[in-house]
Protein backbone atom coordinates (compact mmCIF):
# COMPACT_ATOMS: atom_id res chain seq x y z
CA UNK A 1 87.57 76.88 80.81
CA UNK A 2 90.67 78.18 80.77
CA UNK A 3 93.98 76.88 81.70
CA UNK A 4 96.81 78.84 83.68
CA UNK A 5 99.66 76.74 83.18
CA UNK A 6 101.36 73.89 84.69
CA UNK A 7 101.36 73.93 88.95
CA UNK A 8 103.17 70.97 90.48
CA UNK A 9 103.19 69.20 86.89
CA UNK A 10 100.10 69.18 86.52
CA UNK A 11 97.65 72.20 84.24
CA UNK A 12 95.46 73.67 86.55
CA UNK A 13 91.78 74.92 84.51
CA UNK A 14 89.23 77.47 86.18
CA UNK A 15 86.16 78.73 84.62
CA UNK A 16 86.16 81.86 83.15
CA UNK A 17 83.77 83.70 85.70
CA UNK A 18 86.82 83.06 88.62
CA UNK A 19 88.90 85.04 85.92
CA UNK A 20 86.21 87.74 85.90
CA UNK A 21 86.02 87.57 89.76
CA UNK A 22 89.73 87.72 89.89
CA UNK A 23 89.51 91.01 87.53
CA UNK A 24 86.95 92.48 89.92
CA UNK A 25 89.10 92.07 93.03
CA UNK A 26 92.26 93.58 91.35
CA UNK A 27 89.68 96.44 90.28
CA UNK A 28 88.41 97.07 93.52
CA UNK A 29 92.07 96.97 95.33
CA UNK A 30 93.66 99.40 92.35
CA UNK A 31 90.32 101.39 93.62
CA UNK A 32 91.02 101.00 96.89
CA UNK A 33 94.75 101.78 96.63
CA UNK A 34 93.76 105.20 94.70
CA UNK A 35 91.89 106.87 96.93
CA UNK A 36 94.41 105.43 100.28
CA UNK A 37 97.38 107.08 98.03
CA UNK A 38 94.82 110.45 97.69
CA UNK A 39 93.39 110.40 101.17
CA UNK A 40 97.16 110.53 102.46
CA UNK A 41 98.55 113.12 100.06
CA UNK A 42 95.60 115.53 101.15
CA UNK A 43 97.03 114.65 104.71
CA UNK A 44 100.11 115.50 104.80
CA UNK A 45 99.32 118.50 102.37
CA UNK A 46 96.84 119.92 105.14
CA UNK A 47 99.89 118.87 107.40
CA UNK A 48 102.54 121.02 106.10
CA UNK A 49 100.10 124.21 106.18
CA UNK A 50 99.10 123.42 109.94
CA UNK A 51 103.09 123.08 110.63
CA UNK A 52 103.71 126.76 108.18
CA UNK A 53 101.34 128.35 109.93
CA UNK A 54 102.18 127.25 113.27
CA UNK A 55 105.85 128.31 112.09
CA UNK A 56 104.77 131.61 111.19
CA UNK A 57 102.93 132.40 115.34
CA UNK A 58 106.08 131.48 116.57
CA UNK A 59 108.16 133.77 114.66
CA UNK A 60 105.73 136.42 115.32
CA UNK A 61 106.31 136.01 119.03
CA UNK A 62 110.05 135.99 118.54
């Protein structure tokens, strides 16, 4: 058991497998938040080529 400190003066205790459950979830969510941030950067890199190359047709027809 474990306590976390005083809530409405009073301590609140939790067992230590909701700290280890708690330490899962903020795993999984840095995880999750990882490959969000990556899946977006590849976006917008594959992005900017579609737009240069599009830019680079138009100035051939100009």
């Amino acid at each position: 058991m474990y306590s976390r400190g005083k809530q409405n003066g009073q301590f609140e205790y939790f067992n230590t497998s909701d700290i280890d459950n708690y330490k899962r979830l903020q795993a999984i969510d840095i995880k999750d938040t990882v490959m969000l941030r990556a899946a977006l950067r590849e976006y917008y890199n594959s992005r900017e080529e579609i737009l240069k190359k599009q830019k680079k047709i138009e100035r051939k027809r100009n």
